[in-house]
PDB file of N, CA and C in Angstrom:
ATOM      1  N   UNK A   1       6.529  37.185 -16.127  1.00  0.00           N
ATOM      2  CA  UNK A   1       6.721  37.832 -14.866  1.00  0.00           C
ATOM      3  C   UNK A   1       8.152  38.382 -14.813  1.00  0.00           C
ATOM      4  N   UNK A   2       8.253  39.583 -15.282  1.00  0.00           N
ATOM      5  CA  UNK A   2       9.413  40.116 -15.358  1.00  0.00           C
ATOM      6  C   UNK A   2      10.081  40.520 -14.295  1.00  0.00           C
ATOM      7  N   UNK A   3       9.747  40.665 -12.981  1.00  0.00           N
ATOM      8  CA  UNK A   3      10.458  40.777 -11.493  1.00  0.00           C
ATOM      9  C   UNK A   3      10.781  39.307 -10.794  1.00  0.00           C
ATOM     10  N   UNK A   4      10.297  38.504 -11.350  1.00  0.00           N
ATOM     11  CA  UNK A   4      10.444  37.138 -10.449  1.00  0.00           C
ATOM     12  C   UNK A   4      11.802  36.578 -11.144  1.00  0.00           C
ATOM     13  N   UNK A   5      12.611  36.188 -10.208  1.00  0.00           N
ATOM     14  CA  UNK A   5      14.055  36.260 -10.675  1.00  0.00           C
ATOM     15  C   UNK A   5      14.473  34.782  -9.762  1.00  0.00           C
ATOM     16  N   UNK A   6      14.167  34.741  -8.648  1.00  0.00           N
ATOM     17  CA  UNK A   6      14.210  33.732  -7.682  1.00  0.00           C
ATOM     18  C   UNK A   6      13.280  32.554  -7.113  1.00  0.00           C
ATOM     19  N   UNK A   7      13.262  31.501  -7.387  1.00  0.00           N
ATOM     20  CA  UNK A   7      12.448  30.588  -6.900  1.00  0.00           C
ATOM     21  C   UNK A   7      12.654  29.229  -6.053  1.00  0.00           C
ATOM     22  N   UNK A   8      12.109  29.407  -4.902  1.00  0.00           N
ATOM     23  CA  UNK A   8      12.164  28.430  -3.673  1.00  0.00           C
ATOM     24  C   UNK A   8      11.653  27.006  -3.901  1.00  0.00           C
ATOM     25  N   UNK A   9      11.961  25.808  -3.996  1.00  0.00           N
ATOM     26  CA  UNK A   9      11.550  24.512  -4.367  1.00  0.00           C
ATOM     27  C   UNK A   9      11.909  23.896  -3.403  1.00  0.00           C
ATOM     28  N   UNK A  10      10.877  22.728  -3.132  1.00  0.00           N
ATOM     29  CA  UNK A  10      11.252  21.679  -2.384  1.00  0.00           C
ATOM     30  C   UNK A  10      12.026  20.481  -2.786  1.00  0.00           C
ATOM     31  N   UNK A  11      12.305  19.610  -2.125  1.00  0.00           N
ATOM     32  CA  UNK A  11      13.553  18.981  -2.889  1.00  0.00           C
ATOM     33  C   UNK A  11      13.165  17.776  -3.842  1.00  0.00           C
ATOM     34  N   UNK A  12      11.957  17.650  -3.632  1.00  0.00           N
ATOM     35  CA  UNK A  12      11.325  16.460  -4.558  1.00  0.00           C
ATOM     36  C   UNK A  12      10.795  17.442  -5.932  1.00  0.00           C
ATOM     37  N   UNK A  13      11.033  18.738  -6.654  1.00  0.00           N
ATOM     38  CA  UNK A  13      11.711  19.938  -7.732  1.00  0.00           C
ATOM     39  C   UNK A  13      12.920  19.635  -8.410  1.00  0.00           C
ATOM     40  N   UNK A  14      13.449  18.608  -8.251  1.00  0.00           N
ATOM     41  CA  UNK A  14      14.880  18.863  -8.496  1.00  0.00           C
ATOM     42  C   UNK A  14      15.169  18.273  -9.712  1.00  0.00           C
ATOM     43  N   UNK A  15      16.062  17.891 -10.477  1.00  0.00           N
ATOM     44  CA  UNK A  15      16.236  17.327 -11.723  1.00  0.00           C
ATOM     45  C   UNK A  15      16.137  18.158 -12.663  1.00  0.00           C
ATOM     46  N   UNK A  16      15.469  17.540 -13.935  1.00  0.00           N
ATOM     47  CA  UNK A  16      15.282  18.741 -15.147  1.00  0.00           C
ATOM     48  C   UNK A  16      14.636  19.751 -14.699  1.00  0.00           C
ATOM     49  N   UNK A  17      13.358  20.015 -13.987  1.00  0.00           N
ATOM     50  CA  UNK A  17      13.168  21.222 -13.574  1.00  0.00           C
ATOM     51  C   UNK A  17      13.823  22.695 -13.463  1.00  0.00           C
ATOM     52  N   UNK A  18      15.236  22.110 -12.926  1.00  0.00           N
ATOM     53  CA  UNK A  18      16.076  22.953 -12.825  1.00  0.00           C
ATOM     54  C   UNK A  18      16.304  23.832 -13.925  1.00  0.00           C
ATOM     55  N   UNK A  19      16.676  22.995 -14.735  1.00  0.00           N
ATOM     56  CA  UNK A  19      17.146  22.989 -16.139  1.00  0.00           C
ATOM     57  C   UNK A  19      16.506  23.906 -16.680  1.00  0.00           C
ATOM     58  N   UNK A  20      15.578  23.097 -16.670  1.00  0.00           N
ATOM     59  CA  UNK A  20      14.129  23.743 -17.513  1.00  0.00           C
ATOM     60  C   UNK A  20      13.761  25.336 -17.343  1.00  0.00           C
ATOM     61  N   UNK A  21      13.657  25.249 -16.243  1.00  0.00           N
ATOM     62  CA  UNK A  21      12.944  26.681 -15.786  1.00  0.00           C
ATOM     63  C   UNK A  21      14.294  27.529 -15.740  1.00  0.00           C
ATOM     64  N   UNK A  22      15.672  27.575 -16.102  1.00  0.00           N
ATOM     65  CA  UNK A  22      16.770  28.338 -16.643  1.00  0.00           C
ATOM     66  C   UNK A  22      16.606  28.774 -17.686  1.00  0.00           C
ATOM     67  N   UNK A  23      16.624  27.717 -18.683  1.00  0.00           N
ATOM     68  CA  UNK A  23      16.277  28.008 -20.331  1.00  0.00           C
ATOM     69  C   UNK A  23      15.365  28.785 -20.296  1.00  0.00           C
ATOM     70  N   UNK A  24      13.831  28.293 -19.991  1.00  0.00           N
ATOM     71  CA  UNK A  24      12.758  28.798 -20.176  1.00  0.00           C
ATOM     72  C   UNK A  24      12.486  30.214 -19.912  1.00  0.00           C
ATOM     73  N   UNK A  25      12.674  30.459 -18.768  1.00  0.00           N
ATOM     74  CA  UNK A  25      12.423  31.324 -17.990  1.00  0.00           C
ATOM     75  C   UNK A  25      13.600  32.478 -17.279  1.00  0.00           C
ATOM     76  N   UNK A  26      14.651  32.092 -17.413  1.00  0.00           N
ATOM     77  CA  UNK A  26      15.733  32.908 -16.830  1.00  0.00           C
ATOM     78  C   UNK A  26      15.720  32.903 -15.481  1.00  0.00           C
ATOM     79  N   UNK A  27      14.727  31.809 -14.521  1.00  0.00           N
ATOM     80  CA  UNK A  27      15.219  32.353 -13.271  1.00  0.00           C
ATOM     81  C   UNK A  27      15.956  31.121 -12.925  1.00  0.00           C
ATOM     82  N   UNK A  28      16.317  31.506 -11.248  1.00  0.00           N
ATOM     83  CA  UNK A  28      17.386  30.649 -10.575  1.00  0.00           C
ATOM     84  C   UNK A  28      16.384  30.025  -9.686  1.00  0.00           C
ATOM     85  N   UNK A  29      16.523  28.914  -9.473  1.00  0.00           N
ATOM     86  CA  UNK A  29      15.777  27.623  -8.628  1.00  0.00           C
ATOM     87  C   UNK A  29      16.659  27.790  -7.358  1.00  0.00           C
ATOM     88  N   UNK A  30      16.102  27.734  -6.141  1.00  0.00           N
ATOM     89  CA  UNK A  30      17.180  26.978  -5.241  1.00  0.00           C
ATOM     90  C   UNK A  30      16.303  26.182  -4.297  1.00  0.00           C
ATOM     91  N   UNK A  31      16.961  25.177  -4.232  1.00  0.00           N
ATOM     92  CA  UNK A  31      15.883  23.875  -3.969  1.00  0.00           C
ATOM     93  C   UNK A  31      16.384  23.996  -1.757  1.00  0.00           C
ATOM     94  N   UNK A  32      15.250  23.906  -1.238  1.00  0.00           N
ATOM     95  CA  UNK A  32      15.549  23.661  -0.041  1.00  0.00           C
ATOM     96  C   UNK A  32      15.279  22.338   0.496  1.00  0.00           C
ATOM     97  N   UNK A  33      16.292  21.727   0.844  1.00  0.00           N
ATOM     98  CA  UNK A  33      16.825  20.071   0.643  1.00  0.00           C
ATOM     99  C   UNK A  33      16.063  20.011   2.934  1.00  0.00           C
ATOM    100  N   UNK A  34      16.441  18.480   3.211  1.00  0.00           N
ATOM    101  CA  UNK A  34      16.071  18.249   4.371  1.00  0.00           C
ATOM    102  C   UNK A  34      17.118  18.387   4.878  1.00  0.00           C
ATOM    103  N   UNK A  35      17.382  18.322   6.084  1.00  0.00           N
ATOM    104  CA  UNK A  35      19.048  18.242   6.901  1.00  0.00           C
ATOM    105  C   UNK A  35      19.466  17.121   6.894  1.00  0.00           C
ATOM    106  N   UNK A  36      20.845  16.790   6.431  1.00  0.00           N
ATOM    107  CA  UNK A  36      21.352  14.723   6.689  1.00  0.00           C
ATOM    108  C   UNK A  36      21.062  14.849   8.034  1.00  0.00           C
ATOM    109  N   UNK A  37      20.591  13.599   8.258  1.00  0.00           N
ATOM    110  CA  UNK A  37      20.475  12.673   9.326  1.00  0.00           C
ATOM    111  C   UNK A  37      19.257  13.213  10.409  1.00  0.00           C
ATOM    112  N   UNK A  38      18.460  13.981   9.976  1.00  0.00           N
ATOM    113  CA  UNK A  38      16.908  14.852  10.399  1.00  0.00           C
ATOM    114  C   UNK A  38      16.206  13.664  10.227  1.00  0.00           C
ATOM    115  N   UNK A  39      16.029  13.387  11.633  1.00  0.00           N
ATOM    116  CA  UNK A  39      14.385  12.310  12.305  1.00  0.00           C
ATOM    117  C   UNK A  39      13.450  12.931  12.798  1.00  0.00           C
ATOM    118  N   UNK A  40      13.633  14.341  13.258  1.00  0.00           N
ATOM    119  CA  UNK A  40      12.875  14.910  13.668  1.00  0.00           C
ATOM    120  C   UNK A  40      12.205  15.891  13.003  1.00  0.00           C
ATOM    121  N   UNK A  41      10.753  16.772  13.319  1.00  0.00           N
ATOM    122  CA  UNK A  41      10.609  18.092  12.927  1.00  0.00           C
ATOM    123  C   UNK A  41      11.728  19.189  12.885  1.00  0.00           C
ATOM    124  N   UNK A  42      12.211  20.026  11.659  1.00  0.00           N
ATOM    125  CA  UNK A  42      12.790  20.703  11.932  1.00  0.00           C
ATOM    126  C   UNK A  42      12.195  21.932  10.907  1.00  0.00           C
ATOM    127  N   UNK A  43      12.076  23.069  11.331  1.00  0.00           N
ATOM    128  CA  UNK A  43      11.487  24.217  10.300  1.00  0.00           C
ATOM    129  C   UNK A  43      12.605  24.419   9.316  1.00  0.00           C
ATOM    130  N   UNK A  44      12.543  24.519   8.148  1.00  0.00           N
ATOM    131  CA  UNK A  44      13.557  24.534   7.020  1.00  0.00           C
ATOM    132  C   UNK A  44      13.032  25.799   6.477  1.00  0.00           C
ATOM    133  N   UNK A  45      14.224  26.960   5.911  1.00  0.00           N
ATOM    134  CA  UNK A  45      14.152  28.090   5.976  1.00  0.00           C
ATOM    135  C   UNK A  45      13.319  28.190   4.507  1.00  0.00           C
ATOM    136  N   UNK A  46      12.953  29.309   4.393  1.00  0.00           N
ATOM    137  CA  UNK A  46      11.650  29.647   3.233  1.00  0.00           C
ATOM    138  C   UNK A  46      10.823  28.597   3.136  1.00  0.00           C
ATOM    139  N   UNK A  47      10.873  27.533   3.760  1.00  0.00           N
ATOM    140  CA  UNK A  47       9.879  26.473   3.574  1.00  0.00           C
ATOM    141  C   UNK A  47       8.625  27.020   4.187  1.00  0.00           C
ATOM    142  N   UNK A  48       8.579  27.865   5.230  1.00  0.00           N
ATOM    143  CA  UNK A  48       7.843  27.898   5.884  1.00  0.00           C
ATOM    144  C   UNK A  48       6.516  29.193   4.702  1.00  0.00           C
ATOM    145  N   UNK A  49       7.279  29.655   4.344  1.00  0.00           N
ATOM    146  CA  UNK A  49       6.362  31.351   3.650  1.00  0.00           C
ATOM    147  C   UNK A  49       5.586  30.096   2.487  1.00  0.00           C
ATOM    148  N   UNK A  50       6.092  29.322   1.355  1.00  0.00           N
ATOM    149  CA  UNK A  50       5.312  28.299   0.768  1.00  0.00           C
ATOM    150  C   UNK A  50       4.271  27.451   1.515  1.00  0.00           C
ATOM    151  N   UNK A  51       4.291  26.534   2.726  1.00  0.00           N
ATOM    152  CA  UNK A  51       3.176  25.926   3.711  1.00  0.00           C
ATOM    153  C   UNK A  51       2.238  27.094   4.034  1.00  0.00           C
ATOM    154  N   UNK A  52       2.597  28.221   4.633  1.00  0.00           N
ATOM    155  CA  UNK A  52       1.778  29.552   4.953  1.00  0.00           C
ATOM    156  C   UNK A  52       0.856  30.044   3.875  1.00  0.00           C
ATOM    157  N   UNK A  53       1.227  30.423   2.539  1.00  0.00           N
ATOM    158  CA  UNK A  53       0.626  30.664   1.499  1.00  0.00           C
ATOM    159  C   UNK A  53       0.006  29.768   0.814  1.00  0.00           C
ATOM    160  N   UNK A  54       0.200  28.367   1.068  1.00  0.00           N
ATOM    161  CA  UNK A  54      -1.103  27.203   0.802  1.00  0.00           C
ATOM    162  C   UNK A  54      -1.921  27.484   1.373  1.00  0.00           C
ATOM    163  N   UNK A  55      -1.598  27.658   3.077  1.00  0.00           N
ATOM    164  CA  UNK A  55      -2.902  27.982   3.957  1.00  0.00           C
ATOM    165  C   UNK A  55      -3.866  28.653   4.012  1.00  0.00           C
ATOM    166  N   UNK A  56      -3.456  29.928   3.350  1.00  0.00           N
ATOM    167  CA  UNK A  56      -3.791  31.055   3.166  1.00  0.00           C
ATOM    168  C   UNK A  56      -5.142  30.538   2.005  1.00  0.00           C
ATOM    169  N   UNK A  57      -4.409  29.876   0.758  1.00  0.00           N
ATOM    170  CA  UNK A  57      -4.953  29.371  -0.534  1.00  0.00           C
ATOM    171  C   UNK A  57      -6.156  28.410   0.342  1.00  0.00           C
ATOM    172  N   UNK A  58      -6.045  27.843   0.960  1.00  0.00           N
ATOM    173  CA  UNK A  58      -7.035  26.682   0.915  1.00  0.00           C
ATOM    174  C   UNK A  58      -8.023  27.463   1.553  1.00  0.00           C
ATOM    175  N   UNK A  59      -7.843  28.052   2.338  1.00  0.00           N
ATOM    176  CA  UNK A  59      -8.938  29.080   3.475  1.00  0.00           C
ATOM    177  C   UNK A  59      -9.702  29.274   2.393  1.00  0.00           C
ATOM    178  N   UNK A  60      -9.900  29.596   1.023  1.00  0.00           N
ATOM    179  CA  UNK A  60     -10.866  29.771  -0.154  1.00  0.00           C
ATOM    180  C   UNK A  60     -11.440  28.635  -0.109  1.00  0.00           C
ATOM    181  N   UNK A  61     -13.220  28.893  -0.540  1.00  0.00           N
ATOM    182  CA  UNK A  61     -13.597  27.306  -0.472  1.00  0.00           C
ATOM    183  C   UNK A  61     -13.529  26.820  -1.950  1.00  0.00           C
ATOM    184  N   UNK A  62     -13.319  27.478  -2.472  1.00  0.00           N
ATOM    185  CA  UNK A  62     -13.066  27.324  -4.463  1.00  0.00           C
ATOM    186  C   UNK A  62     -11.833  26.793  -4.834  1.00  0.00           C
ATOM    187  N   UNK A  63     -10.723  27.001  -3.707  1.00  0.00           N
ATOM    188  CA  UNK A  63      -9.785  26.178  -4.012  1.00  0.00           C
ATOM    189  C   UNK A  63      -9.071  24.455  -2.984  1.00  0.00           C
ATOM    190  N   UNK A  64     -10.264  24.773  -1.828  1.00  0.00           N
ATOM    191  CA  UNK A  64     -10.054  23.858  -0.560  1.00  0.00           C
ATOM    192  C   UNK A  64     -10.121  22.111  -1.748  1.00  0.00           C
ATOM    193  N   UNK A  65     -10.856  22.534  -2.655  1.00  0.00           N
ATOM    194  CA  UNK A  65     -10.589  21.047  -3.336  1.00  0.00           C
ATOM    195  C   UNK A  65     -10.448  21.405  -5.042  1.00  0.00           C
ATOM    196  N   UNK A  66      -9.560  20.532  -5.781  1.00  0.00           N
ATOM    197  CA  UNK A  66      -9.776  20.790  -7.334  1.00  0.00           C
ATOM    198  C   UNK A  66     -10.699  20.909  -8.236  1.00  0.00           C
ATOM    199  N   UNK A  67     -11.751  21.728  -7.964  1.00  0.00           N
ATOM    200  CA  UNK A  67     -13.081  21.677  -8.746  1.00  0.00           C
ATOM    201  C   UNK A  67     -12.452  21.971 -10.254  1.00  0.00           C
ATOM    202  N   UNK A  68     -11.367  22.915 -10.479  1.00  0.00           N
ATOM    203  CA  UNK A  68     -11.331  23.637 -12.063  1.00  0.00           C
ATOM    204  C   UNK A  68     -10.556  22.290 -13.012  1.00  0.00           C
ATOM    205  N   UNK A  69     -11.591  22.456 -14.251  1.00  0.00           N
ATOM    206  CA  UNK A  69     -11.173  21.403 -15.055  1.00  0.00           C
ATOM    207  C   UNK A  69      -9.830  21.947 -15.686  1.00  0.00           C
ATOM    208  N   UNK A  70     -10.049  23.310 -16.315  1.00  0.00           N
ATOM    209  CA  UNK A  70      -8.557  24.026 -16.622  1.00  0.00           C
ATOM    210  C   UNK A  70      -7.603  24.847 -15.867  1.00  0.00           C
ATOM    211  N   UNK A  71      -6.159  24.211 -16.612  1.00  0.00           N
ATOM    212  CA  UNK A  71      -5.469  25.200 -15.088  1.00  0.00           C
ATOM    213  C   UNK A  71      -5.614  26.555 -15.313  1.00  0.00           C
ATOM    214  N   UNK A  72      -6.051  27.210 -16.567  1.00  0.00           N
ATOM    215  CA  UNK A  72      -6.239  28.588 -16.458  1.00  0.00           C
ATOM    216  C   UNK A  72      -7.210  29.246 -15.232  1.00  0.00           C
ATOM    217  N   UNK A  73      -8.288  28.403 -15.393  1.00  0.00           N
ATOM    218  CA  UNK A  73      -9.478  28.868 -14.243  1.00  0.00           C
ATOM    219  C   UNK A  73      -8.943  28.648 -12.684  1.00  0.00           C
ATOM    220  N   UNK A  74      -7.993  27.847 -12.626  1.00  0.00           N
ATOM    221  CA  UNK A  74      -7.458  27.354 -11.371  1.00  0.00           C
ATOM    222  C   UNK A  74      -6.590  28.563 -11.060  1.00  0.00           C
ATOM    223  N   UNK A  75      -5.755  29.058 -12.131  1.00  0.00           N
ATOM    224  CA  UNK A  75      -5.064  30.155 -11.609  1.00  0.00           C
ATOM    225  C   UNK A  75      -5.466  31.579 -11.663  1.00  0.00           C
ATOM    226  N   UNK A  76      -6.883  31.239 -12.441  1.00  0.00           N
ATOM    227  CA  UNK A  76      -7.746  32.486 -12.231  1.00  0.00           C
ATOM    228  C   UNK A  76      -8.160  32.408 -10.422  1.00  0.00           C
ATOM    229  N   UNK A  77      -8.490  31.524 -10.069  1.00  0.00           N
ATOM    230  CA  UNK A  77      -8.963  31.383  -8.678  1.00  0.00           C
ATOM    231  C   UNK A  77      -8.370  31.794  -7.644  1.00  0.00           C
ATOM    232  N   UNK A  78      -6.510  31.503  -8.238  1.00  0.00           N
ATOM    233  CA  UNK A  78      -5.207  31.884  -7.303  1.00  0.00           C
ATOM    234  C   UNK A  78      -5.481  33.073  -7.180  1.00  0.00           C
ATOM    235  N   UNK A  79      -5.878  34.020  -8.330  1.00  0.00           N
ATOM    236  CA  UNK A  79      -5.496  35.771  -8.482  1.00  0.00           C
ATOM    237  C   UNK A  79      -6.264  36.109  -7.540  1.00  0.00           C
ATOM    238  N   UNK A  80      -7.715  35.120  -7.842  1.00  0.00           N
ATOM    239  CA  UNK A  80      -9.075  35.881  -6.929  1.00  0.00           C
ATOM    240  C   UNK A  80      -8.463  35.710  -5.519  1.00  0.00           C
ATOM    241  N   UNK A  81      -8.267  34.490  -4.943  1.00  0.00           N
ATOM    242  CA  UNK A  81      -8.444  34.548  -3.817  1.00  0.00           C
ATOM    243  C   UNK A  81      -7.367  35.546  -2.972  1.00  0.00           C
ATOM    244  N   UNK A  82      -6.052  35.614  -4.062  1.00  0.00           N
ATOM    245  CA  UNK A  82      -4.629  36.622  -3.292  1.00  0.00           C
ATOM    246  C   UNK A  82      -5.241  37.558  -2.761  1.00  0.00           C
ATOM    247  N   UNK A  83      -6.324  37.892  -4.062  1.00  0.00           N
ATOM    248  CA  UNK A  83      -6.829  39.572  -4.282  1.00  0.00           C
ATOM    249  C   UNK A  83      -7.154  39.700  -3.131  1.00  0.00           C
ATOM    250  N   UNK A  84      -8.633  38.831  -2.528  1.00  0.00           N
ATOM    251  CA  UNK A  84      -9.410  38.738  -1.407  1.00  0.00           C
ATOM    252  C   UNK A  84      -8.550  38.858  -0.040  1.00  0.00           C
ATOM    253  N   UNK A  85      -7.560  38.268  -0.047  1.00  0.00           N
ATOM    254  CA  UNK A  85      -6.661  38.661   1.123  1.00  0.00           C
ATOM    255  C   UNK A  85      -6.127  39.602   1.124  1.00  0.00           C
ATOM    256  N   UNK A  86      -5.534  40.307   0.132  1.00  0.00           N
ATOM    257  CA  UNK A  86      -5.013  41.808   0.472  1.00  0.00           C
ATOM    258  C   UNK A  86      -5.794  42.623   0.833  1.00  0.00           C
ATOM    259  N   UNK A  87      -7.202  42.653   0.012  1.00  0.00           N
ATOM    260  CA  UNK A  87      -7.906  43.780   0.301  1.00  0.00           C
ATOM    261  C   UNK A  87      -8.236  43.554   1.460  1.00  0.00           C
ATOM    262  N   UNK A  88      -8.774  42.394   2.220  1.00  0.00           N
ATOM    263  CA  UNK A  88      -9.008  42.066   3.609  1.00  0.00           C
ATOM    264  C   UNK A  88      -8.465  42.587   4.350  1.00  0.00           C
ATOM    265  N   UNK A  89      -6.543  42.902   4.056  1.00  0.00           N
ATOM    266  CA  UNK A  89      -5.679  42.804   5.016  1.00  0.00           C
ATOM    267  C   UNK A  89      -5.473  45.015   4.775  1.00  0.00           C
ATOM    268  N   UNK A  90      -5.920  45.429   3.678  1.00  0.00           N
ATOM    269  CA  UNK A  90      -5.766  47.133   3.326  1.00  0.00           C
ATOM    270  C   UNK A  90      -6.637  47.362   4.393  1.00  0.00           C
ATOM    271  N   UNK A  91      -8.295  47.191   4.522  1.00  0.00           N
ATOM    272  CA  UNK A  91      -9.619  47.447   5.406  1.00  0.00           C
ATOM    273  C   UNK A  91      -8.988  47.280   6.429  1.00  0.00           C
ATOM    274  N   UNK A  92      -8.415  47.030   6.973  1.00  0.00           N
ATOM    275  CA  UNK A  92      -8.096  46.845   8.707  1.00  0.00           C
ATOM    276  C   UNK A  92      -7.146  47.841   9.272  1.00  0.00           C
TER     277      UNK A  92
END
């Protein structure tokens, strides 16, 4: 994926990951951590577009549970279902 340059992680991502996906991959991680001393709900920034785009994902009933034995077919499922929402969202 030659445009993807930036990637949003939650903070339980952190460690070699980091690492890893530098070497590997050339992009930059930036992990979005909780606030010190947060007891409460608080919306944490880009956190929110990742929870949204699960939602989006599960609304498929092919992916609402892990049926695919390989992750290829699993991320064949991702493509299908993106697909299904854009075109949903072009028709209108």
């Amino acid at each position: 994926m030659p445009r993807l340059r930036l990637l949003w992680a939650d903070s339980t991502y952190g460690g070699t990951l980091l690492a890893w996906v530098k070497q590997s991959c050339g992009w930059l991680v930036r992990i979005v951590a909780k606030l010190e001393n947060q007891t409460t709900f608080v919306v944490l920034p880009r956190r929110w577009i990742v929870e949204r785009t699960f939602g989006w994902l599960v609304g498929d009933r092919r992916l609402a549970r892990d049926y695919e034995c390989r992750p290829a077919s699993s991320e064949a499922m991702i493509y299908i279902a993106m697909i299904h929402l854009m075109v949903r969202r072009l028709r209108c």
